[in-house]
N, C-alpha and C. Protein backbone atom coordinates (compact mmCIF):
# COMPACT_ATOMS: atom_id res chain seq x y z
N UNK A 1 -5.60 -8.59 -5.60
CA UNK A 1 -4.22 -8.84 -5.21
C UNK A 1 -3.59 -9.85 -6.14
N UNK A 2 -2.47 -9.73 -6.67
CA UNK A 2 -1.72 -10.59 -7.54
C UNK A 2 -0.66 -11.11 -6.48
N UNK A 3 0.18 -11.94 -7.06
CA UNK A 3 1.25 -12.76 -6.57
C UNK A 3 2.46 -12.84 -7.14
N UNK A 4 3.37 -12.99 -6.44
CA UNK A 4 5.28 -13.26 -7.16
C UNK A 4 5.39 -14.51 -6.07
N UNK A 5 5.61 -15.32 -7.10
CA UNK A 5 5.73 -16.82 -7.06
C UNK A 5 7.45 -17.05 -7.08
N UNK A 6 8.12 -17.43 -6.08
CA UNK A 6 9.18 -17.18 -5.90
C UNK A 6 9.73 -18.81 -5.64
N UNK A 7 10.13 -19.03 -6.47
CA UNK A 7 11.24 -20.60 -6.41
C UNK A 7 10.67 -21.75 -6.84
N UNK A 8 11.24 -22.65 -6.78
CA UNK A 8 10.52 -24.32 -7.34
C UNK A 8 10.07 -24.59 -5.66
N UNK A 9 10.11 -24.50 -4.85
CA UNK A 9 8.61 -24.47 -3.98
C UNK A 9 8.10 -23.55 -3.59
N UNK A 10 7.78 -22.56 -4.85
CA UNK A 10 6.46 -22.27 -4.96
C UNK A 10 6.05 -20.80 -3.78
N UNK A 11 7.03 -20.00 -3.28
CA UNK A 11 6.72 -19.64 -1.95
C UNK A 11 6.21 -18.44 -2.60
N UNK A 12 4.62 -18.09 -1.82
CA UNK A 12 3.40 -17.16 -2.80
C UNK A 12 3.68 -15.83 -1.95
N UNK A 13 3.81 -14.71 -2.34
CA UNK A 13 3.68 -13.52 -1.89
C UNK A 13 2.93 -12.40 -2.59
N UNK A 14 1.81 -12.00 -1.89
CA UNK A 14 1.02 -11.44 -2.50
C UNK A 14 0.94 -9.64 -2.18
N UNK A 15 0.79 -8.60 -3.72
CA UNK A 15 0.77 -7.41 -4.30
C UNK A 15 0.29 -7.27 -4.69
N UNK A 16 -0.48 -5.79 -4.41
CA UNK A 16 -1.85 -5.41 -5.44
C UNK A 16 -0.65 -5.20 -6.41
N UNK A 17 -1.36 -5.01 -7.65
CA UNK A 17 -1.37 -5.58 -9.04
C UNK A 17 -0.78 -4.42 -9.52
N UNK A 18 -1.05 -3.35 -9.28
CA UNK A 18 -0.22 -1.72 -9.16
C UNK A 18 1.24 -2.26 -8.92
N UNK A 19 1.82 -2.49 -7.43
CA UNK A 19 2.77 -3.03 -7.45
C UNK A 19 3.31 -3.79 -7.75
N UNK A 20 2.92 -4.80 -8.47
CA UNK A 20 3.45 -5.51 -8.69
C UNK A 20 3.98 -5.44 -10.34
N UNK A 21 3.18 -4.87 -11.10
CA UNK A 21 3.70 -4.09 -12.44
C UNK A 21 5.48 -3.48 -12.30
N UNK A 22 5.23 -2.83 -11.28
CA UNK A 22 6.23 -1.78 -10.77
C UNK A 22 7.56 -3.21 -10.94
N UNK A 23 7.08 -3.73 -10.07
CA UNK A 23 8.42 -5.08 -9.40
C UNK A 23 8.93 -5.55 -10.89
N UNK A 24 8.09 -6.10 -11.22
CA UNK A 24 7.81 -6.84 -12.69
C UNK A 24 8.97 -6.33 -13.41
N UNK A 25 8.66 -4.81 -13.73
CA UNK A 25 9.64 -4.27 -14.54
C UNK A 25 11.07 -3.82 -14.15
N UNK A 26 11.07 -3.45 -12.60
CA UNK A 26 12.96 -3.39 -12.30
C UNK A 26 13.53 -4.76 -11.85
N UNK A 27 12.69 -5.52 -11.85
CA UNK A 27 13.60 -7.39 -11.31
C UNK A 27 13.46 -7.88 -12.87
N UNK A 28 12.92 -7.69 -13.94
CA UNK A 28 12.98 -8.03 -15.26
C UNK A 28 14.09 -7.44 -15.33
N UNK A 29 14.64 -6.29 -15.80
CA UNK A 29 15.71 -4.90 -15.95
C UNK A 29 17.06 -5.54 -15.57
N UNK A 30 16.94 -6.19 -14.11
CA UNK A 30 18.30 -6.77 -13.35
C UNK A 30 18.25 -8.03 -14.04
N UNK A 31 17.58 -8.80 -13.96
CA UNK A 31 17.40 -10.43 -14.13
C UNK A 31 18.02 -10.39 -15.54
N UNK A 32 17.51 -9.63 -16.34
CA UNK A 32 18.22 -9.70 -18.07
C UNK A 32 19.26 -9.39 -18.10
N UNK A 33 20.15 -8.14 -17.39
CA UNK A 33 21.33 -8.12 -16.85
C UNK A 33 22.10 -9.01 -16.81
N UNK A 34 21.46 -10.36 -15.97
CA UNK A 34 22.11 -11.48 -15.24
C UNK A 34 22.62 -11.10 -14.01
N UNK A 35 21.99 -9.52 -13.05
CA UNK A 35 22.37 -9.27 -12.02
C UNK A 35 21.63 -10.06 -10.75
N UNK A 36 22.52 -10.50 -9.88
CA UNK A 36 21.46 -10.93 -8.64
C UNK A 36 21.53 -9.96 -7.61
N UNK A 37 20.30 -9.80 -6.51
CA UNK A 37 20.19 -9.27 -5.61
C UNK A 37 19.25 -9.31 -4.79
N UNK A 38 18.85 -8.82 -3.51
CA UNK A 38 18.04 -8.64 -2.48
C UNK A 38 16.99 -7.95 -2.83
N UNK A 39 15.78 -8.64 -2.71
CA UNK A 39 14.23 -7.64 -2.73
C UNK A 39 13.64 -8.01 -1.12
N UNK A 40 13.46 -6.84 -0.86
CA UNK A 40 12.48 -6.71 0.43
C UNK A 40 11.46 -6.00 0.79
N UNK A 41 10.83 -6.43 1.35
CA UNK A 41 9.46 -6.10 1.66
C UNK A 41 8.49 -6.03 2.62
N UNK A 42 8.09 -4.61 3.72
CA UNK A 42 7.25 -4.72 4.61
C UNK A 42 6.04 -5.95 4.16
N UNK A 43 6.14 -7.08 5.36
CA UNK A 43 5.05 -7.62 5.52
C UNK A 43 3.89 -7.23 5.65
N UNK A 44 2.57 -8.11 5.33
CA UNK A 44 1.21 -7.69 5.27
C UNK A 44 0.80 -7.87 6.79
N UNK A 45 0.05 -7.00 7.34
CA UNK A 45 -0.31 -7.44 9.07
C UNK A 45 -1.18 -9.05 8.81
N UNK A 46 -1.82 -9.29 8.26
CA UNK A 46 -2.29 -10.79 8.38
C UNK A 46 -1.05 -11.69 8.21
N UNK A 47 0.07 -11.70 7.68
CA UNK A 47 1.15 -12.88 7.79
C UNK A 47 2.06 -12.25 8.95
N UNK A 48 2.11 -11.24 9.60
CA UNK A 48 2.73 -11.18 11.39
C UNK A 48 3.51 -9.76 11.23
N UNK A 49 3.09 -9.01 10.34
CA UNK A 49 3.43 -7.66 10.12
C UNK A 49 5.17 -7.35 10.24
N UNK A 50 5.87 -8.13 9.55
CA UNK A 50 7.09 -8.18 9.75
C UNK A 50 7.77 -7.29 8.57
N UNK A 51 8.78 -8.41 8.33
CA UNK A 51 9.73 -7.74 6.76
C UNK A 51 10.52 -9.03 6.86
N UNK A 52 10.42 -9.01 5.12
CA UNK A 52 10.57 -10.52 4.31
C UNK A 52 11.89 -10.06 3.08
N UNK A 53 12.86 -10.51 2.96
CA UNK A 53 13.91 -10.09 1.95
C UNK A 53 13.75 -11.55 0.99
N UNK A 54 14.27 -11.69 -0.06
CA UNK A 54 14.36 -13.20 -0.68
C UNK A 54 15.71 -12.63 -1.56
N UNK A 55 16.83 -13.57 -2.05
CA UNK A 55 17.45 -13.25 -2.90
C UNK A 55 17.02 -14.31 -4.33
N UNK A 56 17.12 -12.68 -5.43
CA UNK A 56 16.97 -12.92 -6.89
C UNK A 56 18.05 -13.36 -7.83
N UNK A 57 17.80 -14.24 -8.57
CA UNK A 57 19.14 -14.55 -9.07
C UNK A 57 18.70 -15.01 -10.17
N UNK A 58 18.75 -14.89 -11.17
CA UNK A 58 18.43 -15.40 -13.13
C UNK A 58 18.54 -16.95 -13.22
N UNK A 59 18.28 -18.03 -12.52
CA UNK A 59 18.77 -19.27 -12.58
C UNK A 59 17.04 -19.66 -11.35
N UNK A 60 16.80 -18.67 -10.88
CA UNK A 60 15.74 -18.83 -9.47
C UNK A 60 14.37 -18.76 -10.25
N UNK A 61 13.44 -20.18 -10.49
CA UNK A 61 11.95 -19.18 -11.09
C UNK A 61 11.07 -18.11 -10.44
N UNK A 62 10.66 -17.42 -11.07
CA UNK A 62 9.79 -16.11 -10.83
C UNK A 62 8.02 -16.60 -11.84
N UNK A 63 7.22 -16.52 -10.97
CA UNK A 63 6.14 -15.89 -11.81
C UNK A 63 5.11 -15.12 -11.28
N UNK A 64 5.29 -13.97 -11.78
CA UNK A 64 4.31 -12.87 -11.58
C UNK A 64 2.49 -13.14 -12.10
N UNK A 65 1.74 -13.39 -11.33
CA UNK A 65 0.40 -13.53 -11.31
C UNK A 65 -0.32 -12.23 -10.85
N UNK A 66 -1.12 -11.43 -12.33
CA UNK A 66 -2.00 -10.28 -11.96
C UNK A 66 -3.40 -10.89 -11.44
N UNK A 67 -4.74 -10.29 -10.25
CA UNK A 67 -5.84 -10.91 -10.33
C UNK A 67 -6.31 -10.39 -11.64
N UNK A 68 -6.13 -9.01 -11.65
CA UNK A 68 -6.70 -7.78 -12.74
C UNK A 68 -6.55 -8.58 -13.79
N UNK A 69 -7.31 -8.01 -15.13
CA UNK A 69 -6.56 -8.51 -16.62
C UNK A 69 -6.37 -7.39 -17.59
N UNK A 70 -6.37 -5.88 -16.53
CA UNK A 70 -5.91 -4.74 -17.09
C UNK A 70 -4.48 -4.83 -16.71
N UNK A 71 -3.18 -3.75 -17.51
CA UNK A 71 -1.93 -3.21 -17.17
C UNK A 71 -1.77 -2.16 -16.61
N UNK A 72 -1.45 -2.40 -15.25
CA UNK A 72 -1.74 -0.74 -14.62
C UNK A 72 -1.11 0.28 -15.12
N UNK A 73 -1.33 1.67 -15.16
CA UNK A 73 -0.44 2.39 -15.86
C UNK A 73 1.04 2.54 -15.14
N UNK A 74 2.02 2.98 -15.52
CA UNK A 74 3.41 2.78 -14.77
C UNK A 74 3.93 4.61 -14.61
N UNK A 75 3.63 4.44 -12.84
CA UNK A 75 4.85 5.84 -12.36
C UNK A 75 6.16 6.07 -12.63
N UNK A 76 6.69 7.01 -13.44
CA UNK A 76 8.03 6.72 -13.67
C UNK A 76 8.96 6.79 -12.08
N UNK A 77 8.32 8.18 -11.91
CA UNK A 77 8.97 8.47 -10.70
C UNK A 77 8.82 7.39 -9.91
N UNK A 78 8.62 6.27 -9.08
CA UNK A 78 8.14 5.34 -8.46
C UNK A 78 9.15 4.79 -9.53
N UNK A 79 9.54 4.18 -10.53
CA UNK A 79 10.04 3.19 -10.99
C UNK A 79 11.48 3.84 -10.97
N UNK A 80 11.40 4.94 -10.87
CA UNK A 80 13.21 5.43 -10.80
C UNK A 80 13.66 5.22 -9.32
N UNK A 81 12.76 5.20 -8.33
CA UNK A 81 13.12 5.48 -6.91
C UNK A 81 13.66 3.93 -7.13
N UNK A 82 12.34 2.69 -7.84
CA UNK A 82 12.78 1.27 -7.53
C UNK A 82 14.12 0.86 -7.74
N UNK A 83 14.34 1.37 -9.18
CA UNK A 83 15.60 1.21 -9.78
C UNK A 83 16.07 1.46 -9.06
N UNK A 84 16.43 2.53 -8.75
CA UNK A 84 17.48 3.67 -7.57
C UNK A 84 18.10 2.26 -6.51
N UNK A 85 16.96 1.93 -5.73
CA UNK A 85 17.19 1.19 -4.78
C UNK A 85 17.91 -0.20 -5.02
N UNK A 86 17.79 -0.37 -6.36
CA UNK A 86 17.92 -2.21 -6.40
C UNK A 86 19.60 -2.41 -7.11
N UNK A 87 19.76 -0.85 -7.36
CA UNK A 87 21.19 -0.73 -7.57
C UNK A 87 21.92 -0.47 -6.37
N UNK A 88 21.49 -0.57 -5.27
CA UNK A 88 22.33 0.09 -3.91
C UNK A 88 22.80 -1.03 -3.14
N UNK A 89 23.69 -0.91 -2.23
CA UNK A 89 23.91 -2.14 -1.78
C UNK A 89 22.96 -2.98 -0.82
N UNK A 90 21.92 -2.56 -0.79
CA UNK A 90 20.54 -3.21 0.49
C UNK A 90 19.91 -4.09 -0.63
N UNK A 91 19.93 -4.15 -1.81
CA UNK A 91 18.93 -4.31 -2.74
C UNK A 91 17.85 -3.94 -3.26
N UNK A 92 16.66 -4.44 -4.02
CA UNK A 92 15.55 -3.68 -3.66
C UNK A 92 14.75 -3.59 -2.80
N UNK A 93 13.99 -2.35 -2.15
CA UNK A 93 13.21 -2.15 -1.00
C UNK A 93 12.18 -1.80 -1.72
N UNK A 94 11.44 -2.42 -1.03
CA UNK A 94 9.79 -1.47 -1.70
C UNK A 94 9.48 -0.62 -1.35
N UNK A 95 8.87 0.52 -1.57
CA UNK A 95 8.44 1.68 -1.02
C UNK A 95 6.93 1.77 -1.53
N UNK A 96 6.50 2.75 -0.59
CA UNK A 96 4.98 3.34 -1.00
C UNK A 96 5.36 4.07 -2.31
N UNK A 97 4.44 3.79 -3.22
CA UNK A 97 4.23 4.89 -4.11
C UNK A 97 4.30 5.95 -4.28
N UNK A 98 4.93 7.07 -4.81
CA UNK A 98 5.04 8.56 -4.69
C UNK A 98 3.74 9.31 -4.82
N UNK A 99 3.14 9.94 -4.35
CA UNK A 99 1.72 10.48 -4.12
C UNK A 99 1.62 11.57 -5.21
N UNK A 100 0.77 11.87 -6.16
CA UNK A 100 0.83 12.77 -7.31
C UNK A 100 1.08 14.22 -6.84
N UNK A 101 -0.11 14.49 -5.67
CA UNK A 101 0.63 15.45 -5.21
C UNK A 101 2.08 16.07 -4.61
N UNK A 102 2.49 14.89 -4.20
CA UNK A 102 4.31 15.01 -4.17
C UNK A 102 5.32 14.92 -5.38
N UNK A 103 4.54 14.40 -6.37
CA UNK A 103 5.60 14.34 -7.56
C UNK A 103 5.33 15.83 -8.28
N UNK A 104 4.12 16.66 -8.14
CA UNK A 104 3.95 17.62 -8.42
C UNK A 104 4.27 18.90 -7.88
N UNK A 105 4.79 18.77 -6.36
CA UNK A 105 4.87 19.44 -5.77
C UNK A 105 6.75 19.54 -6.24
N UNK A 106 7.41 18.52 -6.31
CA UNK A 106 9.28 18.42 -6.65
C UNK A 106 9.41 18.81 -7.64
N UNK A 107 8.23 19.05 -8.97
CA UNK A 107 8.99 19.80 -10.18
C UNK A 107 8.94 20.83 -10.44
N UNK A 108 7.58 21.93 -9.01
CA UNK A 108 8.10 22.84 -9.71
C UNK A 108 8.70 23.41 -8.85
């Protein structure tokens, strides 16, 4: 499990390392922009199985911590849905991953 280290105190939220590649690259995408916005995220059942939003803003520190010291490979489809979302007015939402067999099953 890796981490997104969210503000000058430090508040730790932890993503397997898959996802968090994913995050990495559409809150990089906005942040260079200079766009701000909403990321949210079903909670883990050990912190009270909720849902956690934070707002992103290019001025806010971020640091992304992998455990791995591989780069996971990157779903496009999964990174277009992210995008998709972080341009909408909710912000970004996380979603499950698109399942290969479902991305295979929509093209043909």
């Amino acid at each position: 499990m890796g981490s997104l280290i969210y503000g000058s105190a430090g508040i730790e939220v932890e993503f397997d390392d898959r996802v968090l590649e994913h995050l990495q690259i559409v809150i990089a995408t906005k942040l260079r922009r200079r766009e701000s916005f909403f990321f949210s995220w079903r909670d883990a059942r050990k912190v009270g199985d909720g849902r956690s939003s934070i707002w992103l803003d290019p001025g806010i520190p971020l640091y992304f911590k992998y455990s791995g010291g591989r780069v996971p490979s990157v779903n496009r489809e999964w990174l277009g849905e992210l995008t998709a979302s972080s341009n909408s007015s909710s912000g970004l939402v996380l979603t499950d991953e698109p399942s290969l067999d479902n991305s295979a099953k929509r093209r043909a």
